[in-house]
N, C-alpha and C. Protein backbone atom coordinates (compact mmCIF):
# COMPACT_ATOMS: atom_id res chain seq x y z
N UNK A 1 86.64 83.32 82.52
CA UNK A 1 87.02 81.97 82.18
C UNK A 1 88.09 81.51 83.17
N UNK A 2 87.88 80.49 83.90
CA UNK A 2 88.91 79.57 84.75
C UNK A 2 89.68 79.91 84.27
N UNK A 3 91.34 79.60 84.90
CA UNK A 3 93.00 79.24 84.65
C UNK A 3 92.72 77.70 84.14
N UNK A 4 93.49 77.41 83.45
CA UNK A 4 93.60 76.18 82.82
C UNK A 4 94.37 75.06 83.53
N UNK A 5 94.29 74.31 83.48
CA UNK A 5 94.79 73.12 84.20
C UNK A 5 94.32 72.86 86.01
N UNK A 6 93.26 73.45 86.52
CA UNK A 6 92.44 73.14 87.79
C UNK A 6 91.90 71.87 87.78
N UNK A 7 91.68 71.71 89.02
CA UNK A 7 90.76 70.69 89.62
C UNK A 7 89.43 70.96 89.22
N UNK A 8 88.51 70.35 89.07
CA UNK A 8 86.89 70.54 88.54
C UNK A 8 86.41 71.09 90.07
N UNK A 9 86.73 70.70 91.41
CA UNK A 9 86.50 70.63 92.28
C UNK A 9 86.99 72.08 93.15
N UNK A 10 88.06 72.07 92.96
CA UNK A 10 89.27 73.36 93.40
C UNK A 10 89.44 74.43 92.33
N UNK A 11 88.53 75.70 93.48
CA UNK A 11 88.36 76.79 92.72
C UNK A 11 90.07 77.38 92.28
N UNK A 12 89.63 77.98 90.71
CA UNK A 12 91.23 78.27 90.64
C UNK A 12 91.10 79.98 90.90
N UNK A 13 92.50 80.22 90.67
CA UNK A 13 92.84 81.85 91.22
C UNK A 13 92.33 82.28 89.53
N UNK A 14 90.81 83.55 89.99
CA UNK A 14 91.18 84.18 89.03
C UNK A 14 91.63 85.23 89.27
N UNK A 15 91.81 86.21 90.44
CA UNK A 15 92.20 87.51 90.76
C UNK A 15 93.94 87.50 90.70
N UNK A 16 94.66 88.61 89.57
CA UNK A 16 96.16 88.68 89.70
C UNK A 16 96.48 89.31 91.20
N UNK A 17 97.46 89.11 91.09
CA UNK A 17 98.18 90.25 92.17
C UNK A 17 97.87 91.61 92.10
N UNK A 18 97.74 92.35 91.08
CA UNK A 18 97.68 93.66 91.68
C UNK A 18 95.84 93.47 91.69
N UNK A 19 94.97 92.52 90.96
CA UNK A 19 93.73 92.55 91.52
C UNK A 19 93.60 92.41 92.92
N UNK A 20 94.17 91.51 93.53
CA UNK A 20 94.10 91.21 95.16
C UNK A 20 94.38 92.40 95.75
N UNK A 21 95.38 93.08 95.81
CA UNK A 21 95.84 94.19 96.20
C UNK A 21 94.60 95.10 96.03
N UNK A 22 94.40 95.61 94.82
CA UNK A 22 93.21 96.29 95.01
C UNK A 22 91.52 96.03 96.15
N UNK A 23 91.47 94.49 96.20
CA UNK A 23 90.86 94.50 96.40
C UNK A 23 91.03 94.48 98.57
N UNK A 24 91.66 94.10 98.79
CA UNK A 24 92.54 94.74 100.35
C UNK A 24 92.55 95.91 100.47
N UNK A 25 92.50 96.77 99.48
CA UNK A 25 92.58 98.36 99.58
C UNK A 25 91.14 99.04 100.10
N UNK A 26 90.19 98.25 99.26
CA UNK A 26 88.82 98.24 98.90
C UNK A 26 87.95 97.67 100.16
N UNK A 27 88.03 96.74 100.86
CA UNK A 27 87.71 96.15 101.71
C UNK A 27 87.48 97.56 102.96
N UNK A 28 85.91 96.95 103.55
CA UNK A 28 85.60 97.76 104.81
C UNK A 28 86.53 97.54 105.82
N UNK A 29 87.01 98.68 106.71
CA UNK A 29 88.54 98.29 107.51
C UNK A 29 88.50 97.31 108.25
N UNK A 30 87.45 96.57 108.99
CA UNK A 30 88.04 95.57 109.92
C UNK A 30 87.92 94.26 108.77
N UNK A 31 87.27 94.08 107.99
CA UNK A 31 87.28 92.93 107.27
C UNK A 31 89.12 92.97 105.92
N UNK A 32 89.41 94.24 105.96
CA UNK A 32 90.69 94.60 105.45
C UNK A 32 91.59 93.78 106.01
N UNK A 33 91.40 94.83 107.89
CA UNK A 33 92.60 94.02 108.67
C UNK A 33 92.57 92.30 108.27
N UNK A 34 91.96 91.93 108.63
CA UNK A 34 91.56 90.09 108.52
C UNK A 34 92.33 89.85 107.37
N UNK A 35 91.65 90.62 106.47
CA UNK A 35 91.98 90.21 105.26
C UNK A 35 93.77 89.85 104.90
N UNK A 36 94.26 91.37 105.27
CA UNK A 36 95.78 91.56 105.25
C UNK A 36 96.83 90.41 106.53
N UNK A 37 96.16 90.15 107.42
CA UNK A 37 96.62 89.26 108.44
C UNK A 37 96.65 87.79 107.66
N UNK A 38 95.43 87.47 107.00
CA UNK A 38 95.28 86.20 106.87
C UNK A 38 95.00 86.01 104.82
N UNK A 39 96.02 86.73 104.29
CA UNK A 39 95.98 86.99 102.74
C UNK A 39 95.60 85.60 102.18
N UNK A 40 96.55 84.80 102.31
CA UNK A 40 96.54 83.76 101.46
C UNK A 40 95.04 82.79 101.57
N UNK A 41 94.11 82.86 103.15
CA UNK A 41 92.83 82.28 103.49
C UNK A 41 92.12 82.55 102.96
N UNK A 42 92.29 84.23 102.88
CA UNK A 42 90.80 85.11 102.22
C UNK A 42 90.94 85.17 100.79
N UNK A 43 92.08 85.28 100.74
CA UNK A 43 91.94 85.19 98.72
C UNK A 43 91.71 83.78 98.05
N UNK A 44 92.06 82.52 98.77
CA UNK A 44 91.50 81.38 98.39
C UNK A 44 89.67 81.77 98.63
N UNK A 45 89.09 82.50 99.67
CA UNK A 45 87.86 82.60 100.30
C UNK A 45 87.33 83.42 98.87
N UNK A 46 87.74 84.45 98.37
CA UNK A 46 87.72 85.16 97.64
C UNK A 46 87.09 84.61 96.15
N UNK A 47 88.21 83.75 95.43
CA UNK A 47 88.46 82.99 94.81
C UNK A 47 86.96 82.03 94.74
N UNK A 48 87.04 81.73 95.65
CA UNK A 48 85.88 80.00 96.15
C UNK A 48 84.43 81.19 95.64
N UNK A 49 84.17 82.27 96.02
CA UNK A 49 83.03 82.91 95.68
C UNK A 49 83.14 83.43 94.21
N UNK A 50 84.06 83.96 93.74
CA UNK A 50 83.93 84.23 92.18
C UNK A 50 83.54 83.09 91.19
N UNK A 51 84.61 81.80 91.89
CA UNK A 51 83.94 80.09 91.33
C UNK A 51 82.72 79.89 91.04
N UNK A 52 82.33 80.12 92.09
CA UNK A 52 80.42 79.75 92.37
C UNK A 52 79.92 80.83 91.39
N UNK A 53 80.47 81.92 91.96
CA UNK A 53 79.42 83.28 90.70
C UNK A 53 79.93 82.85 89.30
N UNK A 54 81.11 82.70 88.80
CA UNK A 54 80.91 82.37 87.02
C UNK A 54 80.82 81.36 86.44
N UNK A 55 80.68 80.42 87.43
CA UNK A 55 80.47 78.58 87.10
C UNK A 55 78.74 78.60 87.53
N UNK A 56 78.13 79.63 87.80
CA UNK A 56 76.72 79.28 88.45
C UNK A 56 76.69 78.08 89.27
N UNK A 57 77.47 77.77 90.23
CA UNK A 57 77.74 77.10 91.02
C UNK A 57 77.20 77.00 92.40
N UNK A 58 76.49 75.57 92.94
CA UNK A 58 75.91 75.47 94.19
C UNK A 58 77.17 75.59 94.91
N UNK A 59 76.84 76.20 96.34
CA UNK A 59 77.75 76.18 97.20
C UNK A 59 78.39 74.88 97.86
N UNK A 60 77.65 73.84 97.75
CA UNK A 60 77.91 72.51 98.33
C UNK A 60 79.56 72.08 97.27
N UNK A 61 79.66 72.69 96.13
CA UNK A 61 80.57 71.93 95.22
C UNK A 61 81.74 72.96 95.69
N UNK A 62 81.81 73.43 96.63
CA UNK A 62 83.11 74.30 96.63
C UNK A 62 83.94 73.23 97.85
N UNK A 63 85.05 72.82 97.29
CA UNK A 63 86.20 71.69 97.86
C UNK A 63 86.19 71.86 99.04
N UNK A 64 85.84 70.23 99.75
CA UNK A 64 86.07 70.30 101.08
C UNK A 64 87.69 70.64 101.65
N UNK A 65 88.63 70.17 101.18
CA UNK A 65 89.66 70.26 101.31
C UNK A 65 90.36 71.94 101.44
N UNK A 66 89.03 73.40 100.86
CA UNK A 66 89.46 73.97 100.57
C UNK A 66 88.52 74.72 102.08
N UNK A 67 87.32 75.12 101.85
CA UNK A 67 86.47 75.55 103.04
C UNK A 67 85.19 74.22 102.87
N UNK A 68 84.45 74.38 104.60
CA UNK A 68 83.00 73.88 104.07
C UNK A 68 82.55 74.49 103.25
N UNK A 69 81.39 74.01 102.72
CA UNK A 69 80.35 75.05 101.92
C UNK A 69 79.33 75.76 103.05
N UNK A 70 79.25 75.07 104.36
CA UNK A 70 78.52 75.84 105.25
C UNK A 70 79.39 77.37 105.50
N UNK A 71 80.27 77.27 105.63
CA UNK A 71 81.72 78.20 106.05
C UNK A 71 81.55 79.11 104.77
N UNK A 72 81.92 78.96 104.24
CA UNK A 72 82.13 79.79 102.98
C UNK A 72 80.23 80.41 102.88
N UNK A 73 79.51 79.98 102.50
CA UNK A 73 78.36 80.62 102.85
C UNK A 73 77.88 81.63 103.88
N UNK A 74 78.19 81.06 104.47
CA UNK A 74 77.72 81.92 105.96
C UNK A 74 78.83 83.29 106.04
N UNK A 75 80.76 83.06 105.50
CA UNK A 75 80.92 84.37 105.57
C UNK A 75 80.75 85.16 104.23
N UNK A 76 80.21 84.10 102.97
CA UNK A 76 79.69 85.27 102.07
C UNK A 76 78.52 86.22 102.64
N UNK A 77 77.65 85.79 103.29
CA UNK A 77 76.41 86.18 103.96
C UNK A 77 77.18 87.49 104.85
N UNK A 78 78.15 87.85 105.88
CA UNK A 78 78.67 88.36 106.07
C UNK A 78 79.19 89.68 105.63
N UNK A 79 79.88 88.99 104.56
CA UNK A 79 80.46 90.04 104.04
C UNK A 79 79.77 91.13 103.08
N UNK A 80 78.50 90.29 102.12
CA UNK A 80 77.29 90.76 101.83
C UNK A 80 76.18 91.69 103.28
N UNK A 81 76.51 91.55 104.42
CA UNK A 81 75.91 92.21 105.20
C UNK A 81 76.81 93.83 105.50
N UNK A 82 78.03 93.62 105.38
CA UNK A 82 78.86 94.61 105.56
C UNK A 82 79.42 95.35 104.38
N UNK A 83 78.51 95.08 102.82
CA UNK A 83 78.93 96.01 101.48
C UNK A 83 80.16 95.38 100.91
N UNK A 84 80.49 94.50 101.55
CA UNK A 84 81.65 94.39 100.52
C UNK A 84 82.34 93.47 99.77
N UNK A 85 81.23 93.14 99.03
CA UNK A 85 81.40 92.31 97.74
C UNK A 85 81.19 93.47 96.40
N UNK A 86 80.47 94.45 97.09
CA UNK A 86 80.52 96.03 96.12
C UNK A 86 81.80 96.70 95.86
N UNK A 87 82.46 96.43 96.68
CA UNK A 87 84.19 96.95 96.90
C UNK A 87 84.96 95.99 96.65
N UNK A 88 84.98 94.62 96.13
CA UNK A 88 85.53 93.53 95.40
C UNK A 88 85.45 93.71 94.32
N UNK A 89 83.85 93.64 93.62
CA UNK A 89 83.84 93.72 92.55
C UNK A 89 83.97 94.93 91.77
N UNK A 90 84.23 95.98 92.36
CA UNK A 90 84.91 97.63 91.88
C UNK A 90 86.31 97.48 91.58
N UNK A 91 87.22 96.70 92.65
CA UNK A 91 88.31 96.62 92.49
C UNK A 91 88.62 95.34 91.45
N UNK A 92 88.16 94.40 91.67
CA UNK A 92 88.65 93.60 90.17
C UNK A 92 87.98 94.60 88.87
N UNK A 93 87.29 95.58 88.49
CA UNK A 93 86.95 96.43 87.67
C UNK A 93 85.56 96.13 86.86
N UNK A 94 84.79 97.20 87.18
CA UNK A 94 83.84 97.45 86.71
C UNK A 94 82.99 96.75 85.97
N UNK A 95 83.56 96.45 84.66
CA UNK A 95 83.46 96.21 83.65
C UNK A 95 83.82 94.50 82.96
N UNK A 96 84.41 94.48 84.11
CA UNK A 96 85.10 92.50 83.74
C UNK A 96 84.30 91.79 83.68
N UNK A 97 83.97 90.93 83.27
CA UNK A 97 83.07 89.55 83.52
C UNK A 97 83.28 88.91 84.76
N UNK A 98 84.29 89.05 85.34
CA UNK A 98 84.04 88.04 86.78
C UNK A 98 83.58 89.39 87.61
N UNK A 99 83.85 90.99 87.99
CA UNK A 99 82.58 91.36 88.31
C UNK A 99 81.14 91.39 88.06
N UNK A 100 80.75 91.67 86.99
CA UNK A 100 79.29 91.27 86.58
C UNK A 100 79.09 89.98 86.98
N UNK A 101 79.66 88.97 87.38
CA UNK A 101 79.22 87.84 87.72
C UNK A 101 79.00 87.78 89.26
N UNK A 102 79.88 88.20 89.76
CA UNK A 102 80.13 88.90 90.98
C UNK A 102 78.73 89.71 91.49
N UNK A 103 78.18 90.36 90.74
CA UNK A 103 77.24 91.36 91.03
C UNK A 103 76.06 90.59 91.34
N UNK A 104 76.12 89.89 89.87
CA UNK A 104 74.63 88.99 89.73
C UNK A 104 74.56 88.32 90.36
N UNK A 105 75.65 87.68 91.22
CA UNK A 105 75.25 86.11 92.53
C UNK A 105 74.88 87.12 93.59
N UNK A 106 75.66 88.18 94.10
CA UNK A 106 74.90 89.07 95.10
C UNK A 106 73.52 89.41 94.90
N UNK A 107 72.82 89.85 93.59
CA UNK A 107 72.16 90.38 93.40
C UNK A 107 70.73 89.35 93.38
N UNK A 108 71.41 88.16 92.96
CA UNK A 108 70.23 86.94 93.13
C UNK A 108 70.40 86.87 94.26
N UNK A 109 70.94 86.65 94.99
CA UNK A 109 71.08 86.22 96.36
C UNK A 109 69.96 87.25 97.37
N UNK A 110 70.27 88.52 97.19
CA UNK A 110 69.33 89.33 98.00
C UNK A 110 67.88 89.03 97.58
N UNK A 111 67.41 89.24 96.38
CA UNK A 111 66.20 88.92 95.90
C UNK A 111 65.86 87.65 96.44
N UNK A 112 66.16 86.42 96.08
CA UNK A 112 66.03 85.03 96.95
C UNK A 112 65.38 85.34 98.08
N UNK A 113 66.60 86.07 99.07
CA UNK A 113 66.29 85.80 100.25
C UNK A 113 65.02 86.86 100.84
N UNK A 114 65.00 88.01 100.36
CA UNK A 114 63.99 88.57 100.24
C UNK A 114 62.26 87.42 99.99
N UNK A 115 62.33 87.05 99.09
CA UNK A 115 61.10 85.86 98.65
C UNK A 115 60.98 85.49 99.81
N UNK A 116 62.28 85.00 100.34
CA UNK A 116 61.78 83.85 101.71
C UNK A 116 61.22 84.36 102.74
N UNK A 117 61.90 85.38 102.82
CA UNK A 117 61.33 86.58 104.08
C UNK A 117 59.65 86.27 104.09
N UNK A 118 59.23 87.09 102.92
CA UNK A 118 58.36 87.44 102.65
C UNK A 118 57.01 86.18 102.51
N UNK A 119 57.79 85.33 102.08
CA UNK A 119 57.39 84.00 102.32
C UNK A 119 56.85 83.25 103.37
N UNK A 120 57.84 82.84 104.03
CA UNK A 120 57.79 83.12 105.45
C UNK A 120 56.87 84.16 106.30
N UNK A 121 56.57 85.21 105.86
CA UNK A 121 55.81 86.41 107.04
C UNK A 121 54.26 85.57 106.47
N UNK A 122 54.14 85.52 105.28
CA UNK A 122 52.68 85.15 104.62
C UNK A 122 52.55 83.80 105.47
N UNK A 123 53.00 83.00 105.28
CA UNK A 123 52.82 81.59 106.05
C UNK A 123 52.29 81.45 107.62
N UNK A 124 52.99 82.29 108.40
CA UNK A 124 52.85 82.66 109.73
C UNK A 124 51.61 83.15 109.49
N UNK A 125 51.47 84.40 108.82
CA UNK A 125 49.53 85.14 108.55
C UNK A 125 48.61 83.98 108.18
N UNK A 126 48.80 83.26 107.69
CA UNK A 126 48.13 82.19 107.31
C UNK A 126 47.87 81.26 108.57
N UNK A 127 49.11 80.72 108.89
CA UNK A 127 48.77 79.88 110.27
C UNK A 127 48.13 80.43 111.44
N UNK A 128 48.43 81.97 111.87
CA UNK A 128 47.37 82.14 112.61
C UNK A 128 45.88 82.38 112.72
N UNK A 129 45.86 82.96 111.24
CA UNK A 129 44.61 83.11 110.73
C UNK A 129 43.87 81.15 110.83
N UNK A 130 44.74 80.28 110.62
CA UNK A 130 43.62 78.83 110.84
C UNK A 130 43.81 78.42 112.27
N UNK A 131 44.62 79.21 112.95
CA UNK A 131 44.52 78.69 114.71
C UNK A 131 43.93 79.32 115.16
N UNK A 132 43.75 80.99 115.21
CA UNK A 132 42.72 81.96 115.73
C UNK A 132 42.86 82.97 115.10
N UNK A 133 41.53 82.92 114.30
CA UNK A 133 41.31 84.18 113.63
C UNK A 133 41.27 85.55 114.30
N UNK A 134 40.34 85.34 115.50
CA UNK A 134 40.37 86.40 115.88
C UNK A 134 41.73 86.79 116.21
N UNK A 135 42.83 86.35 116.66
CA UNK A 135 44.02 86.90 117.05
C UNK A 135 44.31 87.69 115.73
N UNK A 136 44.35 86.56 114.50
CA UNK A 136 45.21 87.18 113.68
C UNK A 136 44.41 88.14 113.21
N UNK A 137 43.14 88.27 112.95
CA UNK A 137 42.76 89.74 112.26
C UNK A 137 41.45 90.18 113.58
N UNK A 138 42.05 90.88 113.84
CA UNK A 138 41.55 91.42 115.27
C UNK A 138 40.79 92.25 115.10
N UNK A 139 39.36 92.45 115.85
CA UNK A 139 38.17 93.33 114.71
C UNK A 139 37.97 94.44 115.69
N UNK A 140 37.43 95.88 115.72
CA UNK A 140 37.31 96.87 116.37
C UNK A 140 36.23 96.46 117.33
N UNK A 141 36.59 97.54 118.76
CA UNK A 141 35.22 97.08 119.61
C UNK A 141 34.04 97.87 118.90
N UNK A 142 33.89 98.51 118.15
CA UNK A 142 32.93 98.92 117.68
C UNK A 142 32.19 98.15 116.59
N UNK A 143 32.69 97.21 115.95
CA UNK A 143 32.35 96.18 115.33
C UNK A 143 31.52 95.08 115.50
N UNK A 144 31.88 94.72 117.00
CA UNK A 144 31.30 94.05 118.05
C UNK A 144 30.30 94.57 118.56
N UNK A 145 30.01 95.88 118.76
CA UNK A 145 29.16 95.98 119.81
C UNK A 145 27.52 96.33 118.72
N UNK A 146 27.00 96.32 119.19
CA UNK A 146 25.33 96.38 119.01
C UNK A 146 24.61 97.52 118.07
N UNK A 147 24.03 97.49 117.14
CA UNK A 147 23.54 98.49 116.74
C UNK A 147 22.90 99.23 117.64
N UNK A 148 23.21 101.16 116.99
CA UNK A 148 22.34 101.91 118.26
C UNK A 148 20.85 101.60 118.46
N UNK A 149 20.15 101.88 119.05
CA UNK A 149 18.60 101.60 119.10
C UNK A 149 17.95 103.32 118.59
N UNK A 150 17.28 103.44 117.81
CA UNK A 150 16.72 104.78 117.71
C UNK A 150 15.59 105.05 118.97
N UNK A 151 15.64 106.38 118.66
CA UNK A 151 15.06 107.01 119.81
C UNK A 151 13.86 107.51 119.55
């Protein structure tokens, strides 16, 4: 559940202090360093993604004033490439509701993008299959060639 008295717009802090801490501890080391250099960016960054995961929230509604939503996407995508939204949501604990929420936007998120993949590969099989079949399903030379003649 939000902090009380926020902006509808402006994600509020749900991680305490010693959650943050944990979760700097937790962090893969070069995204740590960043992290520890630039605390107050990444834990608003932090913050802006737990928003979206327990508000089921499109990324477009996360405050311009705060990141784009292109920005903030692209380094959730990131940081989801390098494990560690698994080591966020360990360190805010296991068991909390803003991890499990945490889990489940990662967890939709891979599946999603998976679909599209996959989506995408079928579409391409499809389009070449109506521009040239033969390219796309390419038949053996033995297929082609002539029945034997008996002897």
């Amino acid at each position: 559940m939000p902090p009380t008295g926020t902006s509808p717009l402006m994600p509020p802090s749900y991680l305490t202090d010693a959650q943050w801490t944990a979760v700097l501890d937790n962090l893969p080391r070069r995204l740590g360093i960043r992290a520890r250099n630039r605390s107050a960016d990444y834990r608003r960054f932090v913050d802006s993604i737990i928003w979206v995961s327990v508000d089921d929230r499109p990324w477009t509604n996360v405050s311009a004033n705060q990141f784009r939503a292109r920005q903030i996407y692209a380094r959730f995508l990131r940081w989801r490439n390098a494990g560690a939204w698994n080591a966020v949501a360990d360190a805010i604990g296991a068991d909390s509701d803003l991890s499990s929420a945490l889990k489940r936007r990662v967890r939709l998120h891979i599946e999603h993008s998976s679909k599209l993949r996959n989506r995408k590969a079928d579409l391409v099989l499809r389009y070449r299959a109506q521009s040239n079949p033969e390219e796309a399903f390419p038949t053996t030379s033995w297929a082609n060639s002539s029945p034997r003649q008996s002897m």
